[in-house]
C-alpha atoms as a PDB file:
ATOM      1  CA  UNK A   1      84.972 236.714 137.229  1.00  0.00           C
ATOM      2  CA  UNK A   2      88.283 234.774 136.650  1.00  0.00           C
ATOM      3  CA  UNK A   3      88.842 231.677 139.658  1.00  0.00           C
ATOM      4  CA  UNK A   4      92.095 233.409 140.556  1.00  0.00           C
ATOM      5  CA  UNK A   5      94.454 236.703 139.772  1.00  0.00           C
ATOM      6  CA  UNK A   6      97.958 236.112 139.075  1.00  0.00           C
ATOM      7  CA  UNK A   7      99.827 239.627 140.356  1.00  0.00           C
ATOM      8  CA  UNK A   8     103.368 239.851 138.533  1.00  0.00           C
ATOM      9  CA  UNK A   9     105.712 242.236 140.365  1.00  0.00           C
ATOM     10  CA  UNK A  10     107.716 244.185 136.753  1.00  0.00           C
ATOM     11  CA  UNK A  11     110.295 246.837 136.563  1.00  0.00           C
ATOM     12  CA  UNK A  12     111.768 247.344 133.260  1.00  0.00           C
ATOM     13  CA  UNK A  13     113.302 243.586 132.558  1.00  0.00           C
ATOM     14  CA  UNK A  14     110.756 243.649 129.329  1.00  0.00           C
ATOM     15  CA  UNK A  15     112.920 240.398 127.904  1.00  0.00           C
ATOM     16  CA  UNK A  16     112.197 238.939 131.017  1.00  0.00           C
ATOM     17  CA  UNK A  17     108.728 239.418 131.427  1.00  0.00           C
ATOM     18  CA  UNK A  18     107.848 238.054 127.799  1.00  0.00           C
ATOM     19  CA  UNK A  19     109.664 235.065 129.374  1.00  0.00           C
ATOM     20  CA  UNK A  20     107.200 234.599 132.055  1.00  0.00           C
ATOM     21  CA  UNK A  21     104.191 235.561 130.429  1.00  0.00           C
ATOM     22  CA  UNK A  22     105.042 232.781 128.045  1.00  0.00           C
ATOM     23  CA  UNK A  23     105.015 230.717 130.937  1.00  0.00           C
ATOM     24  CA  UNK A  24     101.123 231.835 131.606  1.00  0.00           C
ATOM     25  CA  UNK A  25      99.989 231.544 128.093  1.00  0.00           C
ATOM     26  CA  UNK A  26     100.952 227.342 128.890  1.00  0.00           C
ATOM     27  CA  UNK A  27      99.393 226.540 132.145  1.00  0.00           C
ATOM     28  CA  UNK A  28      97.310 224.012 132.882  1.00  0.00           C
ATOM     29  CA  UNK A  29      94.845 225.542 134.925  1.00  0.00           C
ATOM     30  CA  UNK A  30      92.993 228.307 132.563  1.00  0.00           C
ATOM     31  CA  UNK A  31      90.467 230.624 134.488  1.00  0.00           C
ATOM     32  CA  UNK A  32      93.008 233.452 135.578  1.00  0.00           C
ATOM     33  CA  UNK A  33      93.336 236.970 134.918  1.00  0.00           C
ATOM     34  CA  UNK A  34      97.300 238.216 135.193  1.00  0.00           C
ATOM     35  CA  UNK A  35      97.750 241.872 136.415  1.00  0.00           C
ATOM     36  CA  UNK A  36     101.305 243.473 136.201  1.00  0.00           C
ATOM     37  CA  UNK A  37     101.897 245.576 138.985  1.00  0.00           C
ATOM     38  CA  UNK A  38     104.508 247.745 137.476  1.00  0.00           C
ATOM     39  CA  UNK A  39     107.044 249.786 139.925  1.00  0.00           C
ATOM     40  CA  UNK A  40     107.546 252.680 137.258  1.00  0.00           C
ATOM     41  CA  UNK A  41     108.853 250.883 133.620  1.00  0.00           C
ATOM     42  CA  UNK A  42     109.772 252.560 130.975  1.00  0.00           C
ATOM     43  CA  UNK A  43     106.052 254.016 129.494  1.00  0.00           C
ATOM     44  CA  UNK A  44     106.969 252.389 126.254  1.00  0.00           C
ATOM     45  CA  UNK A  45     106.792 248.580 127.324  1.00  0.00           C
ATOM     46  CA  UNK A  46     103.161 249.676 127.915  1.00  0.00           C
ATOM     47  CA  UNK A  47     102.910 248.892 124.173  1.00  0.00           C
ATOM     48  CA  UNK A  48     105.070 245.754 124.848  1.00  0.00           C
ATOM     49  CA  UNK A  49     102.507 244.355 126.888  1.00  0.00           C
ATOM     50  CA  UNK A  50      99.538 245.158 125.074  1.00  0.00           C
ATOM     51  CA  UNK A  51     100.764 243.149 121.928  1.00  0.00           C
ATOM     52  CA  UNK A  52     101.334 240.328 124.206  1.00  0.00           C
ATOM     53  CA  UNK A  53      97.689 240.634 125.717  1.00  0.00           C
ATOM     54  CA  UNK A  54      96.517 240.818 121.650  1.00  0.00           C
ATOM     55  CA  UNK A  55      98.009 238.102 120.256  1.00  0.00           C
ATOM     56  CA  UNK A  56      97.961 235.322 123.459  1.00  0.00           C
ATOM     57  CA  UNK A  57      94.695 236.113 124.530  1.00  0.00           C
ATOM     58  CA  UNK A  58      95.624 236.455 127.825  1.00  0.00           C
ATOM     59  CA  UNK A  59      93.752 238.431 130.612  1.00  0.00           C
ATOM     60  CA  UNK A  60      96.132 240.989 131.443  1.00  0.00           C
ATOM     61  CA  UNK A  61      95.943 244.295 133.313  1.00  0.00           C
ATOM     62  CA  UNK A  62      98.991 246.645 133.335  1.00  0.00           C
ATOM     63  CA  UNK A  63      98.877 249.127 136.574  1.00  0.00           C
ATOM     64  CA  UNK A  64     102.160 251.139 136.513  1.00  0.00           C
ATOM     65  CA  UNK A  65     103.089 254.328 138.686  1.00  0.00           C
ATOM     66  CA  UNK A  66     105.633 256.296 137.741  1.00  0.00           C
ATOM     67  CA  UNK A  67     109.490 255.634 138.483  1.00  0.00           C
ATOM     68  CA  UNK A  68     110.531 257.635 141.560  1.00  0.00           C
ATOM     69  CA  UNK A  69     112.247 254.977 143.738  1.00  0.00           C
ATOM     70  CA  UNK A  70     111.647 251.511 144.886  1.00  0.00           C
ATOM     71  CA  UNK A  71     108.264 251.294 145.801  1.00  0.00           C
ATOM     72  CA  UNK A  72     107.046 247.917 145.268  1.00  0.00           C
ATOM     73  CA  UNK A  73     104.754 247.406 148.016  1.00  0.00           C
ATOM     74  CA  UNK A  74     102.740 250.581 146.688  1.00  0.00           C
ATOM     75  CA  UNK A  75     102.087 249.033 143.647  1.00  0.00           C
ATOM     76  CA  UNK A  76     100.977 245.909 144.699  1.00  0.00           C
ATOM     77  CA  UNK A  77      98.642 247.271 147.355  1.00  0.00           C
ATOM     78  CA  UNK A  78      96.946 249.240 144.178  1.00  0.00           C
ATOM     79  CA  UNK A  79      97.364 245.968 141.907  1.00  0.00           C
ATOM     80  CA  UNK A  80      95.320 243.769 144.735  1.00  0.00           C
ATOM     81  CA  UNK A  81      92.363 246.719 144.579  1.00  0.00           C
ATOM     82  CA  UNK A  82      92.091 246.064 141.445  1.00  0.00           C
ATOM     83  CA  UNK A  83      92.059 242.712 141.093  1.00  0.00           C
ATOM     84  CA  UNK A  84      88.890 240.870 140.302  1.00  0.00           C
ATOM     85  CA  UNK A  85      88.586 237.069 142.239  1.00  0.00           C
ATOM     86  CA  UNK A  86      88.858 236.258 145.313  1.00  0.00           C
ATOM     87  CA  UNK A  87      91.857 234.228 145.328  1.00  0.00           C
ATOM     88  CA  UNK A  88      95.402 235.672 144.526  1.00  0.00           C
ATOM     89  CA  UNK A  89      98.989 234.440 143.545  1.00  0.00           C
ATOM     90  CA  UNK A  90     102.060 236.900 143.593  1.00  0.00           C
ATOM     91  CA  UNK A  91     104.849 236.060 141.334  1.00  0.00           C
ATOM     92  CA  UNK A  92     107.822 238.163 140.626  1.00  0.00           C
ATOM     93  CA  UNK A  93     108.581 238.966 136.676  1.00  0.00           C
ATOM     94  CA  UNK A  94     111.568 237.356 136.268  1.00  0.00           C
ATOM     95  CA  UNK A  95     110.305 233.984 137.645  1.00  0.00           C
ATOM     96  CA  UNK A  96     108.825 231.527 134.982  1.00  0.00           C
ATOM     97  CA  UNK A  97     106.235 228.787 136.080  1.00  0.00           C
ATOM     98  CA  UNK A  98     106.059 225.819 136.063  1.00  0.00           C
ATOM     99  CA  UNK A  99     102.908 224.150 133.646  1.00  0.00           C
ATOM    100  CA  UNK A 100     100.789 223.294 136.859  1.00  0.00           C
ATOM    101  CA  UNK A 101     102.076 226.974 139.076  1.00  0.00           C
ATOM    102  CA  UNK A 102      98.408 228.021 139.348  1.00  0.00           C
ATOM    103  CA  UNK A 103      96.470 224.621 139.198  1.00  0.00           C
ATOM    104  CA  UNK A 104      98.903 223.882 142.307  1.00  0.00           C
ATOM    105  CA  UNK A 105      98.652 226.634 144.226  1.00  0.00           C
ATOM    106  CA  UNK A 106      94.386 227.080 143.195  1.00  0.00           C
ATOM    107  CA  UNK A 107      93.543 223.524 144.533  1.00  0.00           C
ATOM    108  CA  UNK A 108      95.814 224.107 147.239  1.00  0.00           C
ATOM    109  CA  UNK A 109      94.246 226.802 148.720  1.00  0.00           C
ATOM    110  CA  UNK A 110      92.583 226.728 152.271  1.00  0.00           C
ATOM    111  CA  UNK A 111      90.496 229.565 154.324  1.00  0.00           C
ATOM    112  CA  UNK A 112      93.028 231.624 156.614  1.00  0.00           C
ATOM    113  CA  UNK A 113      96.149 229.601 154.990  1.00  0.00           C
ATOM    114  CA  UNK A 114      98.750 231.466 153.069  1.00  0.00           C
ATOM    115  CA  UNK A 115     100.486 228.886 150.532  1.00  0.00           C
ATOM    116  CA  UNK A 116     104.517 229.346 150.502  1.00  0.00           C
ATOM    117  CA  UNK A 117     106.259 227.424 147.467  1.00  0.00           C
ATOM    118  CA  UNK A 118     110.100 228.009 146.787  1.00  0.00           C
ATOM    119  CA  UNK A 119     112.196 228.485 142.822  1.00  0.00           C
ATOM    120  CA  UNK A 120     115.300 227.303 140.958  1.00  0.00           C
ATOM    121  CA  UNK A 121     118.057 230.292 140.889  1.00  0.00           C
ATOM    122  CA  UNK A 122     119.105 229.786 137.086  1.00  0.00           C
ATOM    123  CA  UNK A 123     122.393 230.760 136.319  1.00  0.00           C
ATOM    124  CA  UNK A 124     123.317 233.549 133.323  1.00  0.00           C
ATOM    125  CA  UNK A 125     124.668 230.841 130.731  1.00  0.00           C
ATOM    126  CA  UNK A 126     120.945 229.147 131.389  1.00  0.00           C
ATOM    127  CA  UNK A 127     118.464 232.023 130.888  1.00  0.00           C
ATOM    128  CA  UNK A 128     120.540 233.494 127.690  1.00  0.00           C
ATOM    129  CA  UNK A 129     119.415 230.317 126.549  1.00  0.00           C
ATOM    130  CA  UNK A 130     115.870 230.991 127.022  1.00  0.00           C
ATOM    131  CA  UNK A 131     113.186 232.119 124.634  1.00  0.00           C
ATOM    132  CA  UNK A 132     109.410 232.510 124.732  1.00  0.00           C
ATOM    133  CA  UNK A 133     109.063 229.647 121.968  1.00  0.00           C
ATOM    134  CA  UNK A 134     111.404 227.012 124.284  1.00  0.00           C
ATOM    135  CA  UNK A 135     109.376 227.940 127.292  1.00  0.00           C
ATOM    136  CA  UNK A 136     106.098 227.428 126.178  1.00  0.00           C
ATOM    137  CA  UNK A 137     107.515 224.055 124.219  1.00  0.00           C
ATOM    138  CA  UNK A 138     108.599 222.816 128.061  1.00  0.00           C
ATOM    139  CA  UNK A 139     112.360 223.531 127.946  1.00  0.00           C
ATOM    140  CA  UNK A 140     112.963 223.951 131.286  1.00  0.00           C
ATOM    141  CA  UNK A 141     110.818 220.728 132.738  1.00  0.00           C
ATOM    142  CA  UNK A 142     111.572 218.453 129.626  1.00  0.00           C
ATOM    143  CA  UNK A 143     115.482 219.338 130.320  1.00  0.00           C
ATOM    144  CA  UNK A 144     115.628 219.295 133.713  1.00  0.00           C
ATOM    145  CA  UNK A 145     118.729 217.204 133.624  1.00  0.00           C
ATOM    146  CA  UNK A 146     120.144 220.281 131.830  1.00  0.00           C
ATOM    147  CA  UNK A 147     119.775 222.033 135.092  1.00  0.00           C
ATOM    148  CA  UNK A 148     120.958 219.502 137.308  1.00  0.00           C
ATOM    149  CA  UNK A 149     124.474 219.227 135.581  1.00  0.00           C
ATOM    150  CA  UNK A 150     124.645 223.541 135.654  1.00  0.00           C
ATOM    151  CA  UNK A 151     123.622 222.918 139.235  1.00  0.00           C
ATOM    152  CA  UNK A 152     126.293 220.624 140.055  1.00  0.00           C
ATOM    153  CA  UNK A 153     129.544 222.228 137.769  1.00  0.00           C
ATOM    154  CA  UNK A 154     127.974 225.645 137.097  1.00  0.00           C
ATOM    155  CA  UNK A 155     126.431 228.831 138.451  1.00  0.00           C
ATOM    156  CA  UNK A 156     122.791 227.284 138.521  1.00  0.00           C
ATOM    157  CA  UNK A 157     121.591 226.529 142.442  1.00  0.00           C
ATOM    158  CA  UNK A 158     118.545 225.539 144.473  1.00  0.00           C
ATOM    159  CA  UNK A 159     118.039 222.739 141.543  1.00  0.00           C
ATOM    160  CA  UNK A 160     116.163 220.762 143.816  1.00  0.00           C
ATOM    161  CA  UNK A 161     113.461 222.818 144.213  1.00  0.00           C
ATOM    162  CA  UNK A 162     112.656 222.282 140.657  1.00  0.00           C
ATOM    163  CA  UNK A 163     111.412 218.587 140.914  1.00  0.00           C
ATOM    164  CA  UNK A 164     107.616 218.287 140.392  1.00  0.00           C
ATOM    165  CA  UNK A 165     106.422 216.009 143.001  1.00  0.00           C
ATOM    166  CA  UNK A 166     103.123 213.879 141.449  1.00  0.00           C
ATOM    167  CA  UNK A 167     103.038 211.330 145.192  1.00  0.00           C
ATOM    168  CA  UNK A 168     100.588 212.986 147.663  1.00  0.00           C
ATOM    169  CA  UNK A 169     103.221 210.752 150.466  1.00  0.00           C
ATOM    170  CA  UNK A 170     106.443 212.731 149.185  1.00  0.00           C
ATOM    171  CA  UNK A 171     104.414 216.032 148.880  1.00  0.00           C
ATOM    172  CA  UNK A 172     103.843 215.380 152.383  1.00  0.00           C
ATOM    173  CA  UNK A 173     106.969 214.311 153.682  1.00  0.00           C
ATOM    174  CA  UNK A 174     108.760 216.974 152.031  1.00  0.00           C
ATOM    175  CA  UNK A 175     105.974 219.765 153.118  1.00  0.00           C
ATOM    176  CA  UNK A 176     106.248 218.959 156.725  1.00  0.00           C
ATOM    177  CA  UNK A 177     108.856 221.667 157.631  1.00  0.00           C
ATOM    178  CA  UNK A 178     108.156 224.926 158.780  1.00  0.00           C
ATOM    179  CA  UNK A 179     108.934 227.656 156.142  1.00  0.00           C
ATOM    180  CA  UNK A 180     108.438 231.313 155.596  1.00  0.00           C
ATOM    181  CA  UNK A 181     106.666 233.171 152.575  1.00  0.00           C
ATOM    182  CA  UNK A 182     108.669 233.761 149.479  1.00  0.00           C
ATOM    183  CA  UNK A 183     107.561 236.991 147.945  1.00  0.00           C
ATOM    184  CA  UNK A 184     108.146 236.037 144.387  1.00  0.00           C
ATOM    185  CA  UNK A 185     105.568 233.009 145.103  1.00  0.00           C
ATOM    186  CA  UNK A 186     103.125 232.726 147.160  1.00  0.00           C
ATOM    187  CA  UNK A 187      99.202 232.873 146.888  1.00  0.00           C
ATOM    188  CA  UNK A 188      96.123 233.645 149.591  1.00  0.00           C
ATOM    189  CA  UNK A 189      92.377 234.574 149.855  1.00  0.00           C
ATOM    190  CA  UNK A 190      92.020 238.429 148.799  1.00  0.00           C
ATOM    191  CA  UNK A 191      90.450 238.460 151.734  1.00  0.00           C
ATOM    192  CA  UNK A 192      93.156 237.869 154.136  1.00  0.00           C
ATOM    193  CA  UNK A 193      95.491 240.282 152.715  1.00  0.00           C
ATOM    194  CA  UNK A 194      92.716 242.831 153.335  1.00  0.00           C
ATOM    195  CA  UNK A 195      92.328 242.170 156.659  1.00  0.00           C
ATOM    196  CA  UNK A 196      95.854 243.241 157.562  1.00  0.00           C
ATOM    197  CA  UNK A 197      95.607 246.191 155.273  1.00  0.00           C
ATOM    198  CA  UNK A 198      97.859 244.757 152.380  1.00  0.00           C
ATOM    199  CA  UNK A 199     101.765 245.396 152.235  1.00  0.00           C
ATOM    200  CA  UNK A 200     103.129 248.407 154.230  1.00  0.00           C
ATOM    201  CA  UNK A 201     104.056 250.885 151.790  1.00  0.00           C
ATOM    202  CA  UNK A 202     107.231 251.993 154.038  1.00  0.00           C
ATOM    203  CA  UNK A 203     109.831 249.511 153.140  1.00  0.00           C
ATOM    204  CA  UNK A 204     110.828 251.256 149.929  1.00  0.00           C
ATOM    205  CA  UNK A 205     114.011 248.934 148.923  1.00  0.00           C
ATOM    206  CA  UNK A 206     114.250 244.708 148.287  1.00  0.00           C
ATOM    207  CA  UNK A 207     113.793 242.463 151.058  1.00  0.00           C
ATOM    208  CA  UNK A 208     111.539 242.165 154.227  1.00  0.00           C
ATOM    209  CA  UNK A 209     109.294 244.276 153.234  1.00  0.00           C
ATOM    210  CA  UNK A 210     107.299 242.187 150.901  1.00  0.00           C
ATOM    211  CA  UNK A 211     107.735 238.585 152.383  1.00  0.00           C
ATOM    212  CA  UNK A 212     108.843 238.779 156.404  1.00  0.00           C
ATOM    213  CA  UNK A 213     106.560 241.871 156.945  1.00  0.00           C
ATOM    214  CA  UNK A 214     103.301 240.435 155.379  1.00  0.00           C
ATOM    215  CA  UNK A 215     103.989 237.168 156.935  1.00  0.00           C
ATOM    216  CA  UNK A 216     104.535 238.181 160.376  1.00  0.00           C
ATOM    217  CA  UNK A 217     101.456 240.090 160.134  1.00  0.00           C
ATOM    218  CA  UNK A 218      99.582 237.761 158.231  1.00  0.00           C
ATOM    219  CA  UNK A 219     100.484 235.556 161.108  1.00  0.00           C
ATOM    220  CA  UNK A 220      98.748 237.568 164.034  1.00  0.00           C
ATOM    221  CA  UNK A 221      95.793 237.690 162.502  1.00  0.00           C
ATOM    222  CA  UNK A 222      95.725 234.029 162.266  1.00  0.00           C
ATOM    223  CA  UNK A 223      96.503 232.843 159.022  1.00  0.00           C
ATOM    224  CA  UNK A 224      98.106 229.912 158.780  1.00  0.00           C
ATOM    225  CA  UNK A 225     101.796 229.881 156.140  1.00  0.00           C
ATOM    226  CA  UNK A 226     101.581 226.180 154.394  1.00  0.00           C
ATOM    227  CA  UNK A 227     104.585 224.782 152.422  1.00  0.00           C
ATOM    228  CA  UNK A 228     103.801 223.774 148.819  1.00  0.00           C
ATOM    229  CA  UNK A 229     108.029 223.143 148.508  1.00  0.00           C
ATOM    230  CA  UNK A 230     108.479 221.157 144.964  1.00  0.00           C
ATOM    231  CA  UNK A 231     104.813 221.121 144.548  1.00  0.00           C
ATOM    232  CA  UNK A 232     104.355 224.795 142.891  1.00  0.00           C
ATOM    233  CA  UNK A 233     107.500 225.386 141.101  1.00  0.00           C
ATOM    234  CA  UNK A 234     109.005 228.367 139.207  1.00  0.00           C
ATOM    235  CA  UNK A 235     112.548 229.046 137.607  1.00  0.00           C
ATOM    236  CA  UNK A 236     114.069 232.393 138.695  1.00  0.00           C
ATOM    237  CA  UNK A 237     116.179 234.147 136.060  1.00  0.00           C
ATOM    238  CA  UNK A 238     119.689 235.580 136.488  1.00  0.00           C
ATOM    239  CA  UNK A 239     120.542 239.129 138.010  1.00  0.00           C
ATOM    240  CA  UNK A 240     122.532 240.831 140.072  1.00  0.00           C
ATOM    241  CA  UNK A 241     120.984 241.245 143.312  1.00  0.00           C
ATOM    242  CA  UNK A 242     120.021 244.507 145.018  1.00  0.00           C
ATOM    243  CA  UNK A 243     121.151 245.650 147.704  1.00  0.00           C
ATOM    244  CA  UNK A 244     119.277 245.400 151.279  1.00  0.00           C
ATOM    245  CA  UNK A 245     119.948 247.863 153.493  1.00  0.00           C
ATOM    246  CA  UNK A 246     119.655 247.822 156.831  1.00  0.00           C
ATOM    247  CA  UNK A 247     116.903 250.163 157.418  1.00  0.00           C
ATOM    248  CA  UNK A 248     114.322 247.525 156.353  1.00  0.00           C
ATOM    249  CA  UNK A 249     115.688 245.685 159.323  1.00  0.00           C
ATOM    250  CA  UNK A 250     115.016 248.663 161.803  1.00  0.00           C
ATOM    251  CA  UNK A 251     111.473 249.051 159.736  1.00  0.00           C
ATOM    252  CA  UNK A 252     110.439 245.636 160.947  1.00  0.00           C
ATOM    253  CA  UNK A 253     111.874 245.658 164.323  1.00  0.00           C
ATOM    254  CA  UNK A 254     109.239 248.817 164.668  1.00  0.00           C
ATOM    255  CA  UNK A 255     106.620 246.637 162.887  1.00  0.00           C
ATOM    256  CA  UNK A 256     106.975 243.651 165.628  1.00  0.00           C
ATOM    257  CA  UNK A 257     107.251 246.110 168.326  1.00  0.00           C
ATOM    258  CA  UNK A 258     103.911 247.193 167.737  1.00  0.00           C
ATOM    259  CA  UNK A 259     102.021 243.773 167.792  1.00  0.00           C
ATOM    260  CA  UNK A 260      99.872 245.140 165.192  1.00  0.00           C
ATOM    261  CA  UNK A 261      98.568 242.945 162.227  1.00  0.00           C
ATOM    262  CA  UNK A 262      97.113 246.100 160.348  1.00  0.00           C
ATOM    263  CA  UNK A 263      99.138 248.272 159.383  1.00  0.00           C
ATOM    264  CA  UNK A 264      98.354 251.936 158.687  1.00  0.00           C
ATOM    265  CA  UNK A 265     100.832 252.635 155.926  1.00  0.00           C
ATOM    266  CA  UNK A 266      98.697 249.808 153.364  1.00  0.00           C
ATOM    267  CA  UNK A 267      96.070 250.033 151.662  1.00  0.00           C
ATOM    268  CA  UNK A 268      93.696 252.190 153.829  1.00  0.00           C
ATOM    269  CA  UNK A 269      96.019 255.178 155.050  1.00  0.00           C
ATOM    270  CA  UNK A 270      95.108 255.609 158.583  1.00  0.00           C
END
């Protein structure tokens, strides 16, 4: 059984994806399994995917449903069943690690604690540049002052969070502030996630849904949301952003209402 699962959220950004999977084949820390919770892709990346698992050697599970609408939280609820440790990260797939992503957020793990790190919004001129070759050959960390200047007179933002912090003192200094889960990277016990029945499967566009929802529930039960800011760091490539509509808004106002941690629209349908 693999030390941790990696879950990367996918919808048809293939060019993307080989991106971050490039990202994997690189890290560090080695005893992970990566399953691709897939929101309905086109059927042919299937074959995408497998020559990547072939000729990397990486774990990698591909669970896809089939494309009728945003429904990302029902995806990932099946993608946690079927991981295998006890210990998982979520990523998003258009988010590239950083070398030590799961080493960082694997010895940072703590019973009842849900670890919370934050990414670098690249801008379009910077992720055209990208390949899988320049990732895996450190690009992005070995050019960081690349980023900075984009930061600073282009579209790149958020550069900050892209410093890798070595000194336990600034990890700590930095860390000390309060901050919520980040959907597209955070990591927890399997465990915990169980106990409040996994994402709630209702929130069927962007936002909320599968960060504020699982936090504030997370939350009741008891778990604990611990900053790993600068510590476990990823690179978000350029999109346009979807919309978010106000009815995830009403969703959650329902969700707090209740004072439930569990919901019954996860996992387990109750």
């Amino acid at each position: 059984m693999p030390k941790t699962s990696i879950i990367i959220s996918f919808y048809n950004r293939i060019d993307y994806l080989k991106l971050v999977l490039a990202g994997f084949e690189v890290q560090s820390f080695r005893d992970f399994e990566i399953l691709i919770a897939d929101d309905g892709s086109r059927i042919e990346y299937s074959d995408d995917i497998k020559i990547i698992a072939d000729s990397t050697g990486l774990k990698i599970k591909h669970i896809r449903h089939e494309d009728i609408g945003f429904r990302k939280n029902k995806i990932l609820n099946k993608t946690i069943v079927e991981s295998s440790s006890d210990y998982l990260i979520f990523i998003d797939g258009d988010c590239i690690p950083h070398r030590e992503f799961i080493k960082e957020h694997y010895e940072n793990r703590a019973i009842k604690t849900c670890l919370t790190g934050r990414r670098v919004n690249m801008s379009d001129k910077i992720s055209r540049q990208l390949t899988p070759e320049k990732v895996k050959a450190g690009y992005l960390s070995n050019n960081f002052m690349e980023l900075i200047f984009d930061g600073i007179f282009g579209q790149s933002s958020y550069v900050e969070k892209g410093i890798y912090l070595k000194s336990a003192l600034m990890r700590n200094i930095l860390n000390k502030k309060y901050r919520g889960i980040v959907g597209c990277n955070f990591s927890l016990f399997k465990e915990d996630i169980l106990k409040v029945n996994g994402f709630d499967e209702r929130y069927e566009a962007p936002s909320v849904g599968e960060d504020t929802d699982i936090q504030y529930r997370l939350e009741l039960y008891g778990v604990k949301i611990k900053s790993i800011n600068n510590i476990a760091v990823q690179y978000h490539l350029h999109h346009t952003l979807l919309s978010r509509p106000e009815k995830n808004l009403e969703l959650f106002g329902k969700v707090k209402s209740s004072g439930n941690y569990f919901t019954p629209f996860g996992i387990e349908k109750k």
